[in-house]
C-alpha atoms as a PDB file:
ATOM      1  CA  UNK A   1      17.983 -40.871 -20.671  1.00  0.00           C
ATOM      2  CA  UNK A   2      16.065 -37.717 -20.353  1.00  0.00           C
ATOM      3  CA  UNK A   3      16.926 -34.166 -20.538  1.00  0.00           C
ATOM      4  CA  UNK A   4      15.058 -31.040 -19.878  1.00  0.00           C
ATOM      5  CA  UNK A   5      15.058 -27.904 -20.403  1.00  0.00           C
ATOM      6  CA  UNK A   6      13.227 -24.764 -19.753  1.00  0.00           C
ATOM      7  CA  UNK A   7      13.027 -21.417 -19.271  1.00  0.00           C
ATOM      8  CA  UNK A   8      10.716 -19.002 -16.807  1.00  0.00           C
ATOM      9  CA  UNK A   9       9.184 -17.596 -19.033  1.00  0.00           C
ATOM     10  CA  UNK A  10       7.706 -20.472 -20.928  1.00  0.00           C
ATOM     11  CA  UNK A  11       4.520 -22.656 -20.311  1.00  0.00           C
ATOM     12  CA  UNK A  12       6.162 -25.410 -21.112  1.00  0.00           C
ATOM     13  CA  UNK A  13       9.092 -27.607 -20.916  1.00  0.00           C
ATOM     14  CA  UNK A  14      10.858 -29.438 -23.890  1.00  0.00           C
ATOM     15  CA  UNK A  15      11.438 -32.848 -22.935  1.00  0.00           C
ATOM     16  CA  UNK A  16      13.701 -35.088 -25.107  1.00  0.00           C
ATOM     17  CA  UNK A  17      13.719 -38.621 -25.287  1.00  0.00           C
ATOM     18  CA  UNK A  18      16.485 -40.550 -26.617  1.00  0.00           C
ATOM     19  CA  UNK A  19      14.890 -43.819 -28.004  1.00  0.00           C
ATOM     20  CA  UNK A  20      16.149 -46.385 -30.449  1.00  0.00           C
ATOM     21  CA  UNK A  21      18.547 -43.683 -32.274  1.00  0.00           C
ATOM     22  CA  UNK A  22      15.831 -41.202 -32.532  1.00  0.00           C
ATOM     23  CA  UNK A  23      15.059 -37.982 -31.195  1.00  0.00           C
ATOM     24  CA  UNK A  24      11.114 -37.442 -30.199  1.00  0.00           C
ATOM     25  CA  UNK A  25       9.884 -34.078 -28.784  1.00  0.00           C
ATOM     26  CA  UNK A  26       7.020 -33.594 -26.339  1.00  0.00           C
ATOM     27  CA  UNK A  27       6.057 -31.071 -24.689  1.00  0.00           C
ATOM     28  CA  UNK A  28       4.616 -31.439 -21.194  1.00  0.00           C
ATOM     29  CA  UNK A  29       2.820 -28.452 -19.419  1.00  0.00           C
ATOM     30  CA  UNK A  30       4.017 -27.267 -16.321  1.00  0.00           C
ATOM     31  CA  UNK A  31       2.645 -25.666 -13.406  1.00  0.00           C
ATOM     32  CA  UNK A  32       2.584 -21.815 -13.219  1.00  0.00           C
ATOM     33  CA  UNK A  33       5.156 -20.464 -11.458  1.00  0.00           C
ATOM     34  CA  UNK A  34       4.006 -19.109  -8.197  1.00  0.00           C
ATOM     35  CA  UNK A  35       6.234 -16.322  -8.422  1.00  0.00           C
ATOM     36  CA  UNK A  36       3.130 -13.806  -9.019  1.00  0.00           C
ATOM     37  CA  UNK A  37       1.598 -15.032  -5.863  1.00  0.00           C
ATOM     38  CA  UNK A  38       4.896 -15.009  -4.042  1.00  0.00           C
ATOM     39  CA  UNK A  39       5.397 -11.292  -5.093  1.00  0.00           C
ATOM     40  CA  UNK A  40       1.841 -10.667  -3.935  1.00  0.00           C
ATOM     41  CA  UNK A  41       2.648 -11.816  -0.663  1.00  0.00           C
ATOM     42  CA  UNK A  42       5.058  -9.579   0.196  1.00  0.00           C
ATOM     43  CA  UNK A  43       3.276  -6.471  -1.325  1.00  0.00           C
ATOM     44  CA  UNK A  44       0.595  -7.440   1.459  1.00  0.00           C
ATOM     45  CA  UNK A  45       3.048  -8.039   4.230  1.00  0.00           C
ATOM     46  CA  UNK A  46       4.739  -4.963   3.282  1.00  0.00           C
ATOM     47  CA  UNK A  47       1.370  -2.802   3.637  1.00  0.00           C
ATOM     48  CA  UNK A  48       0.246  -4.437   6.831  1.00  0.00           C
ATOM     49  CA  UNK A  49       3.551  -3.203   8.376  1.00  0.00           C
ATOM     50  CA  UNK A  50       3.165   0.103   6.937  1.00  0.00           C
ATOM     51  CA  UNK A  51      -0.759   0.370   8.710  1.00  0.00           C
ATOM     52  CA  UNK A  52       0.655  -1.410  11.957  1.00  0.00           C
ATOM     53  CA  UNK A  53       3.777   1.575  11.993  1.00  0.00           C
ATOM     54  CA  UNK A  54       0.464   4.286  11.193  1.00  0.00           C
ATOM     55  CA  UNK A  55      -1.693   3.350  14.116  1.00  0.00           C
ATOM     56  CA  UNK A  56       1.532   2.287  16.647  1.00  0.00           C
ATOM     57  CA  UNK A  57       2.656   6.089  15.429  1.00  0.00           C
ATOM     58  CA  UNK A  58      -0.896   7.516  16.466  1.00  0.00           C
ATOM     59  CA  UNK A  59      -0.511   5.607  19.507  1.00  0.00           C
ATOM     60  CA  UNK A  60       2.971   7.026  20.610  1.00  0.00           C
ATOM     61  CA  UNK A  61       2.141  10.667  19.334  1.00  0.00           C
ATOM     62  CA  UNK A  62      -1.253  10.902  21.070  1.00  0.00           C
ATOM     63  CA  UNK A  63      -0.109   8.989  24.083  1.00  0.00           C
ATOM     64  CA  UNK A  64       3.077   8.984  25.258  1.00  0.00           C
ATOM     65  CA  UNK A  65       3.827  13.027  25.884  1.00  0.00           C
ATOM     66  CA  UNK A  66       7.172  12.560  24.652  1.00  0.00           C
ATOM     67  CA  UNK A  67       6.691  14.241  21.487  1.00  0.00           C
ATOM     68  CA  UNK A  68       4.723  17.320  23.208  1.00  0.00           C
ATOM     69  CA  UNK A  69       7.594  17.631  25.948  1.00  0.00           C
ATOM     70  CA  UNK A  70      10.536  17.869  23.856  1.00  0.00           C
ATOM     71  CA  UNK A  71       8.324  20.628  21.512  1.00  0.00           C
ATOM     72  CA  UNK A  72       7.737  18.509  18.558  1.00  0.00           C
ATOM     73  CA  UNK A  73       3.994  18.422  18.688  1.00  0.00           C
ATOM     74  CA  UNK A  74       2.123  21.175  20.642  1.00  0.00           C
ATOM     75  CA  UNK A  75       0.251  20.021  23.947  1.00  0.00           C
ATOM     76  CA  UNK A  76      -3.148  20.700  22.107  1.00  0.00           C
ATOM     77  CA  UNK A  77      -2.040  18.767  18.727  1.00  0.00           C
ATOM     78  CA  UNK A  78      -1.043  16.015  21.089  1.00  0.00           C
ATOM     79  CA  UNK A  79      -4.870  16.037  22.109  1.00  0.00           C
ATOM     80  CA  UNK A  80      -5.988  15.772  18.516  1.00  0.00           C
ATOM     81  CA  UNK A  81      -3.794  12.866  18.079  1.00  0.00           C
ATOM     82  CA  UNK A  82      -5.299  10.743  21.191  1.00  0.00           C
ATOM     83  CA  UNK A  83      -8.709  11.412  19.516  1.00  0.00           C
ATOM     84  CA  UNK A  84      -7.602  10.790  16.255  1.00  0.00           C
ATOM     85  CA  UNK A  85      -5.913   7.264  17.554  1.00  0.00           C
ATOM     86  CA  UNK A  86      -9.419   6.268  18.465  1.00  0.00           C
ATOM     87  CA  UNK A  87     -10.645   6.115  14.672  1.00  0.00           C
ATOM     88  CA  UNK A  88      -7.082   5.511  12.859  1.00  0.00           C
ATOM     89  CA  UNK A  89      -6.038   2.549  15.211  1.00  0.00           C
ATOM     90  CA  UNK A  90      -9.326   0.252  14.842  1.00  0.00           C
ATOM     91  CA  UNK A  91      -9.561   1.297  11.315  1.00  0.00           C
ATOM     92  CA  UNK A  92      -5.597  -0.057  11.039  1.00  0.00           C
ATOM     93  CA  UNK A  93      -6.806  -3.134  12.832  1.00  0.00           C
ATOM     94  CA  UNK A  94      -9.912  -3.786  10.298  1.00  0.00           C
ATOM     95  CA  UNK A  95      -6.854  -3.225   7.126  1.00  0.00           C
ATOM     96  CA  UNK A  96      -4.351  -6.178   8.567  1.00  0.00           C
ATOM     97  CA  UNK A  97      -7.010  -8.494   9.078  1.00  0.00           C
ATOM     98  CA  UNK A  98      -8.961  -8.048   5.796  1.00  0.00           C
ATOM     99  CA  UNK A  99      -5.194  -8.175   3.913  1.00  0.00           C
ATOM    100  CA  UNK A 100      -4.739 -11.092   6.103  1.00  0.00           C
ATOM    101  CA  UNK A 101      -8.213 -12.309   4.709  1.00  0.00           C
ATOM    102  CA  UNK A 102      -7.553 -12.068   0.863  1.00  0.00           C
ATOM    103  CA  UNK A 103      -4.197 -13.312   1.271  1.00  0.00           C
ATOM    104  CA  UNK A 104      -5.637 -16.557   2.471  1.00  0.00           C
ATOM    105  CA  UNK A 105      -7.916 -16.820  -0.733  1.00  0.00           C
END
């Protein structure tokens, strides 16, 4: 019979092992939890979507006329924002796929 127990926070698991009347303790390492590199994960995939929602949002200002017609944005801001798409957007791009990149690693 074999019983074990463990906790998170350990690096290593107590394993007991009834034999003959008598009580023996190893311990046996254990693989590192890959909660760190699941929490990583999801800090990346969490900052790619906030640089995809910055350049889709320099998109939509600069292009769509929307914002300038209802009065949000002046027609001349709205101009600014079309040329400033042209360096935020590809620079957006270049973020994703180097996170993308390192997350691969």
């Amino acid at each position: 019979m074999m019983l074990i127990c463990g906790s998170k926070s350990l690096n290593y698991n107590m394993i007991f092992h009834l034999h003959k009347s008598k009580i023996t303790t190893k311990f046996a390492k254990i693989k590192a939890r890959s909660s760190n590199s699941e929490i990583s994960k999801t800090k990346k995939i969490i900052a790619q979507s906030a640089i995809a929602v910055l350049g889709l949002g320099f998109l939509d200002a600069g292009y769509s006329g929307d914002w300038s017609r209802i009065g949000v944005i002046s027609n001349e801001t709205e101009d600014v924002l079309k040329f400033g798409a042209f360096l935020v957007v590809p620079l957006c791009v270049f973020l994703i796929i180097t996170l993308s990149k390192s997350q691969e690693k």
